[in-house]
N, C-alpha and C. Protein backbone atom coordinates (compact mmCIF):
# COMPACT_ATOMS: atom_id res chain seq x y z
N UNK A 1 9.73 -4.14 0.22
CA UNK A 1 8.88 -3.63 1.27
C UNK A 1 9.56 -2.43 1.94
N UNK A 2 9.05 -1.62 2.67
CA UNK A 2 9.21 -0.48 2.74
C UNK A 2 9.12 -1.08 4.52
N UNK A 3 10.05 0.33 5.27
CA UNK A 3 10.25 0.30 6.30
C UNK A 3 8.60 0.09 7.27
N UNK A 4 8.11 0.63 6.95
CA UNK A 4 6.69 1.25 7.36
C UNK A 4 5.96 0.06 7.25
N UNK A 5 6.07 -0.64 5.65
CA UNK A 5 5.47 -2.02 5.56
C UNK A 5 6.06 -3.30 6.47
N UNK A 6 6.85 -3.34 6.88
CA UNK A 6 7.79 -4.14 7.70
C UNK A 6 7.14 -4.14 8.98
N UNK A 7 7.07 -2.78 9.66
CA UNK A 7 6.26 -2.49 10.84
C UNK A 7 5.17 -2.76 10.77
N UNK A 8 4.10 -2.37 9.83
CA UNK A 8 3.11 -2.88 10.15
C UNK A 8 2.63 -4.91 10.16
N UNK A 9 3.32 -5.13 9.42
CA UNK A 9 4.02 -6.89 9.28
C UNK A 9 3.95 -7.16 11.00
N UNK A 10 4.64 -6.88 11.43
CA UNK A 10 5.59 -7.13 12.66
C UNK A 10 4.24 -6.57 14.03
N UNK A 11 3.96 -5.45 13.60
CA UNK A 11 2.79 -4.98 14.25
C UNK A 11 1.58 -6.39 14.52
N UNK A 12 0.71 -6.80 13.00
CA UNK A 12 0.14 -7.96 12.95
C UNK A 12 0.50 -9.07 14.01
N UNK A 13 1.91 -9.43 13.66
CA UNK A 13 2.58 -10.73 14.16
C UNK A 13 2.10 -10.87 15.57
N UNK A 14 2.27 -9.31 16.28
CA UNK A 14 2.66 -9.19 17.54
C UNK A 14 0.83 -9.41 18.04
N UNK A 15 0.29 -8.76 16.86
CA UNK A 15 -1.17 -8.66 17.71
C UNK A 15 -1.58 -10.17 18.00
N UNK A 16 -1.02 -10.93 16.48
CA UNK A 16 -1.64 -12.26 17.08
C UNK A 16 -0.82 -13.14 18.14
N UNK A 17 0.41 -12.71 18.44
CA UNK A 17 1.19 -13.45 19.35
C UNK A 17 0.27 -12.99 20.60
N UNK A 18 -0.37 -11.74 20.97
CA UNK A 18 -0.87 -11.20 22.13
C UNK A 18 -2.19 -12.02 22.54
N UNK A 19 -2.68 -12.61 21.38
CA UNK A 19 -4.33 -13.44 21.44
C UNK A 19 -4.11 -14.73 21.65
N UNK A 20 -2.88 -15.10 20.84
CA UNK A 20 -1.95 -16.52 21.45
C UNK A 20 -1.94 -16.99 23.05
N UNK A 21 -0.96 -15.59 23.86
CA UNK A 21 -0.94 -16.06 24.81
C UNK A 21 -1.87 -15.26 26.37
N UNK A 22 -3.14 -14.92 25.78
CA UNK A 22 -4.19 -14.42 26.34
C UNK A 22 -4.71 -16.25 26.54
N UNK A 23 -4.81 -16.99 25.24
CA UNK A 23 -5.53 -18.23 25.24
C UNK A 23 -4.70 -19.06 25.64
N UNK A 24 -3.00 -18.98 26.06
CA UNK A 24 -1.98 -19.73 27.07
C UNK A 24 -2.27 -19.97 28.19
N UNK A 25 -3.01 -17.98 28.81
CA UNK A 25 -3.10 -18.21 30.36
C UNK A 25 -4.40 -19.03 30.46
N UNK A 26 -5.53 -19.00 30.02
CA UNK A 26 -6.59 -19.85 30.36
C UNK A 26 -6.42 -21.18 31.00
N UNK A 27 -5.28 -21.80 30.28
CA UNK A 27 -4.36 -23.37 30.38
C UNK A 27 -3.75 -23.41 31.47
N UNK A 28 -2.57 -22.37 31.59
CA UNK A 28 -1.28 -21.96 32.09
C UNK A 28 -1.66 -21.45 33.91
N UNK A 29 -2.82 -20.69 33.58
CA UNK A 29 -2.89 -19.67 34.90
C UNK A 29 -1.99 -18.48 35.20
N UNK A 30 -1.46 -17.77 36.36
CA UNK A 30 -0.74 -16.99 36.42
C UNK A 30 0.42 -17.73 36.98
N UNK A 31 0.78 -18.36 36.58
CA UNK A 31 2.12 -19.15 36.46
C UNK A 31 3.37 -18.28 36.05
N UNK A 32 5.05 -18.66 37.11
CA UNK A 32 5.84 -17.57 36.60
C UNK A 32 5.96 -17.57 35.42
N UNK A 33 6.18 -18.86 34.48
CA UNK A 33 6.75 -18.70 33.27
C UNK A 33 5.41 -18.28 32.75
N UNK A 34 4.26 -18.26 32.78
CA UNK A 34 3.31 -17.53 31.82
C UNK A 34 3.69 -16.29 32.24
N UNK A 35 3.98 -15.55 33.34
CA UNK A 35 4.13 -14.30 33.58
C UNK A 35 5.18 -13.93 32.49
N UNK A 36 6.16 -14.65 32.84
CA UNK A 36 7.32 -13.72 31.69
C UNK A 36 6.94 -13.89 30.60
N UNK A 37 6.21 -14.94 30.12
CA UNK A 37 5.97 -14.78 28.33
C UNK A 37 4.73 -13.50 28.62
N UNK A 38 4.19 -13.28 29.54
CA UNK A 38 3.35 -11.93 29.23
C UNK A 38 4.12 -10.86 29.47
N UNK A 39 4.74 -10.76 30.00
CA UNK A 39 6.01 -9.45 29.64
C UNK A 39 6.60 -9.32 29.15
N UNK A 40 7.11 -10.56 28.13
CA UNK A 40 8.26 -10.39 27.07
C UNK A 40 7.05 -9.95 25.92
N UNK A 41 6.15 -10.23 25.67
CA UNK A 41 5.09 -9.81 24.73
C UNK A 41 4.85 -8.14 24.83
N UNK A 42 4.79 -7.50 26.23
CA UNK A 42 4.81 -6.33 26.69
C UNK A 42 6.04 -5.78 26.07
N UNK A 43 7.05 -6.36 26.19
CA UNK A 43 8.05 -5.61 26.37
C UNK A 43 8.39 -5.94 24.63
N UNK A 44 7.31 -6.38 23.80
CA UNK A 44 7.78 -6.35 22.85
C UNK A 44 7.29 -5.29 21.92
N UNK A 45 5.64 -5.21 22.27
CA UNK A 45 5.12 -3.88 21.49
C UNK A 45 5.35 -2.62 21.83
N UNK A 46 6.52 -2.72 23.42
CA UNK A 46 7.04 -1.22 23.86
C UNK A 46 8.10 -0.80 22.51
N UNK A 47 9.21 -2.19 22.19
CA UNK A 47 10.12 -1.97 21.56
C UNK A 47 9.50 -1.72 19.64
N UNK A 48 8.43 -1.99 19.62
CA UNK A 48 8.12 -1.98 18.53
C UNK A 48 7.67 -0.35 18.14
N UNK A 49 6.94 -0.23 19.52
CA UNK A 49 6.17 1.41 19.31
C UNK A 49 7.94 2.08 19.23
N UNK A 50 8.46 1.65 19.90
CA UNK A 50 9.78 2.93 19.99
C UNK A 50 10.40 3.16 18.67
N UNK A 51 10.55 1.82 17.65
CA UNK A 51 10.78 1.38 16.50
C UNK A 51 10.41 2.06 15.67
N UNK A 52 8.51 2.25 15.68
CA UNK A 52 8.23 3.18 14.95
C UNK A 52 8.29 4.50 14.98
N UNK A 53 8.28 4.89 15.96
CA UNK A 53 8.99 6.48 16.30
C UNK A 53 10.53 6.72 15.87
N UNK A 54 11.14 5.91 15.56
CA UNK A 54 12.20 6.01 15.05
C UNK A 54 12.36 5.96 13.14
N UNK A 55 11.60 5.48 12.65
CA UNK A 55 11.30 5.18 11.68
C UNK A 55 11.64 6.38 10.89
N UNK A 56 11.98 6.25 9.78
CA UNK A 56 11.90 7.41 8.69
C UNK A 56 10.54 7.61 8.15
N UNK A 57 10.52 9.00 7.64
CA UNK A 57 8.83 9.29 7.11
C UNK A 57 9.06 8.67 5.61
N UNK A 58 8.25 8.24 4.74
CA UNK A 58 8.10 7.23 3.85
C UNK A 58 8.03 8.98 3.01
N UNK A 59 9.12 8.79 2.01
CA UNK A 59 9.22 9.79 0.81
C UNK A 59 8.20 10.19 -0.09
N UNK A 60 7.60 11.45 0.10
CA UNK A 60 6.66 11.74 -0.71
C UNK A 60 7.15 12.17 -2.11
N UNK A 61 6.17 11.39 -3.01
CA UNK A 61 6.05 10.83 -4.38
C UNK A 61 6.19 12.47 -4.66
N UNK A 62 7.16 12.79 -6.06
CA UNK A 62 6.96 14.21 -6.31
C UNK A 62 5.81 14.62 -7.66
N UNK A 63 4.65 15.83 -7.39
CA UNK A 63 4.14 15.90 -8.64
C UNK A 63 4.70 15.58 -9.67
N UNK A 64 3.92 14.88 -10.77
CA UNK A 64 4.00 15.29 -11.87
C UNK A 64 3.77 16.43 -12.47
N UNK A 65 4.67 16.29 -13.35
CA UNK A 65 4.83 18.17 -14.13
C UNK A 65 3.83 17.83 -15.40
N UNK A 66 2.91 18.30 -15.53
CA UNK A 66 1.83 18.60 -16.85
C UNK A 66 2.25 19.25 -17.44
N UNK A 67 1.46 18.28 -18.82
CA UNK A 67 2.03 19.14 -19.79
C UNK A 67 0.78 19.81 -20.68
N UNK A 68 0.92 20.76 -21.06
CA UNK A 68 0.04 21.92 -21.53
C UNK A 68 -0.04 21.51 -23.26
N UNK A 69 -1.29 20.79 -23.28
CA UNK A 69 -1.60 20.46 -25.05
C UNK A 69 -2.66 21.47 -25.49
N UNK A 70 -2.01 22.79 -26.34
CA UNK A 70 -3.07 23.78 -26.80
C UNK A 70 -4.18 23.10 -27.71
N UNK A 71 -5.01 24.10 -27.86
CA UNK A 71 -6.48 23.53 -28.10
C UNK A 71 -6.58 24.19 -29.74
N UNK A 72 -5.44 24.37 -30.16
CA UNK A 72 -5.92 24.54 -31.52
C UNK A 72 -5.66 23.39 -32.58
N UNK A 73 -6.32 23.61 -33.66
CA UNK A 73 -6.39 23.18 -34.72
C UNK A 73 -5.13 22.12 -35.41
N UNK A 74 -5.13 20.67 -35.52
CA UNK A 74 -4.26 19.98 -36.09
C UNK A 74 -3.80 20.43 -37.40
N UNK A 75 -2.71 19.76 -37.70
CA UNK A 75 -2.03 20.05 -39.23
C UNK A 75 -2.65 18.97 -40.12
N UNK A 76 -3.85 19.46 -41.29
CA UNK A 76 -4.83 18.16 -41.27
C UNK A 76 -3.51 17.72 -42.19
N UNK A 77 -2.68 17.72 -42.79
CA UNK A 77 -1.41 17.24 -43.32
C UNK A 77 -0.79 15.87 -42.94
N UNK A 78 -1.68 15.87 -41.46
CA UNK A 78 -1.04 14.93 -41.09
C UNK A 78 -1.94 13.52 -40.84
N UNK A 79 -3.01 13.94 -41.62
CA UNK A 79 -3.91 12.98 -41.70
C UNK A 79 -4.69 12.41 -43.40
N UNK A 80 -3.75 12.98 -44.10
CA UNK A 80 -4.74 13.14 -45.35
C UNK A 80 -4.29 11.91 -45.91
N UNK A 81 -3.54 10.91 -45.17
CA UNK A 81 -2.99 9.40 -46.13
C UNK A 81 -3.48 8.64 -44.72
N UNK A 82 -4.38 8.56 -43.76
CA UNK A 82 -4.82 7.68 -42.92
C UNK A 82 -6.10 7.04 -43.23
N UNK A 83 -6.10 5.43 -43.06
CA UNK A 83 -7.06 4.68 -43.21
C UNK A 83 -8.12 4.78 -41.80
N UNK A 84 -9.36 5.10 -42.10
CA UNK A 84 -10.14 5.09 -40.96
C UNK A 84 -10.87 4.02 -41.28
N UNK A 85 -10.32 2.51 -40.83
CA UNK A 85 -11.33 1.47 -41.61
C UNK A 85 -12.10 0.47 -39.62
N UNK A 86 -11.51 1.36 -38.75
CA UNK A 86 -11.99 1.07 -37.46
C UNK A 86 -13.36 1.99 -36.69
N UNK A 87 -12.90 3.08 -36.78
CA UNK A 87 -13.96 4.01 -36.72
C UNK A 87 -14.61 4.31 -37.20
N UNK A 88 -16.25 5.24 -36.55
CA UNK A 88 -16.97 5.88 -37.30
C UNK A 88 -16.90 6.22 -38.89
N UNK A 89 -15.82 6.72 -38.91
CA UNK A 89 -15.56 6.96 -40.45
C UNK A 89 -15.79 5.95 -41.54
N UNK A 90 -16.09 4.88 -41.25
CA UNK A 90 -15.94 3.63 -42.60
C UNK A 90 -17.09 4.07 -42.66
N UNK A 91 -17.00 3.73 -44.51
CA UNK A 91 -17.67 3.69 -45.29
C UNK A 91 -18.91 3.17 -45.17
N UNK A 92 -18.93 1.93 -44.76
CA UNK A 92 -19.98 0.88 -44.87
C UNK A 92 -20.76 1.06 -43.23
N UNK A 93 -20.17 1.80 -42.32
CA UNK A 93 -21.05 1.31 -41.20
C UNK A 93 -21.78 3.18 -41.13
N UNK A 94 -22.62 3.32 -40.14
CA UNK A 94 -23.10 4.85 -39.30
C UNK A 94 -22.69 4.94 -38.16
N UNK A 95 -23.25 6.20 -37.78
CA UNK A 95 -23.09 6.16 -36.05
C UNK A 95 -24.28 5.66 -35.31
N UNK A 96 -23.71 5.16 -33.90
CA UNK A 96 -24.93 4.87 -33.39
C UNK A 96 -25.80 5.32 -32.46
């Protein structure tokens, strides 16, 4: 996994830890210790955004180099001992 994939992992985690304890306070109320688990949650997607700003940019893939197949004429030499018993060419079948 890639740095980037990690974050977004961790990103997820956090979103559902945030819906977690949205459905804590309903229970909980504004209770201190619900307070701090809602700021340690805060204070977690601060550290996460900073994370990703820190992040390296994910290495761009380099072209491929093409390669140039001219358009002329084969060496029929190199076909005059080949069985065409799959293709069009057989004997026994046509085209369709």
């Amino acid at each position: 996994m890639t740095v980037h994939d990690d974050l977004d992992l961790a990103q997820r985690a956090l979103q559902n830890l945030e819906r977690a304890v949205r459905g804590l306070r309903l229970h909980f109320g504004e209770s201190l210790d619900m307070r701090r688990v809602h700021d340690d949650v805060q204070r977690l997607g601060t550290s996460l955004a900073i994370l990703r700003l820190q992040a390296p940019e994910p290495p761009v893939a380099p072209q491929p180099r093409l390669e140039v197949i001219p358009d002329g004429d084969y060496d029929r030499n190199l076909f005059t001992d080949a069985e065409d018993t799959e293709g069009l060419g057989a004997p026994d079948r046509r085209a369709p």
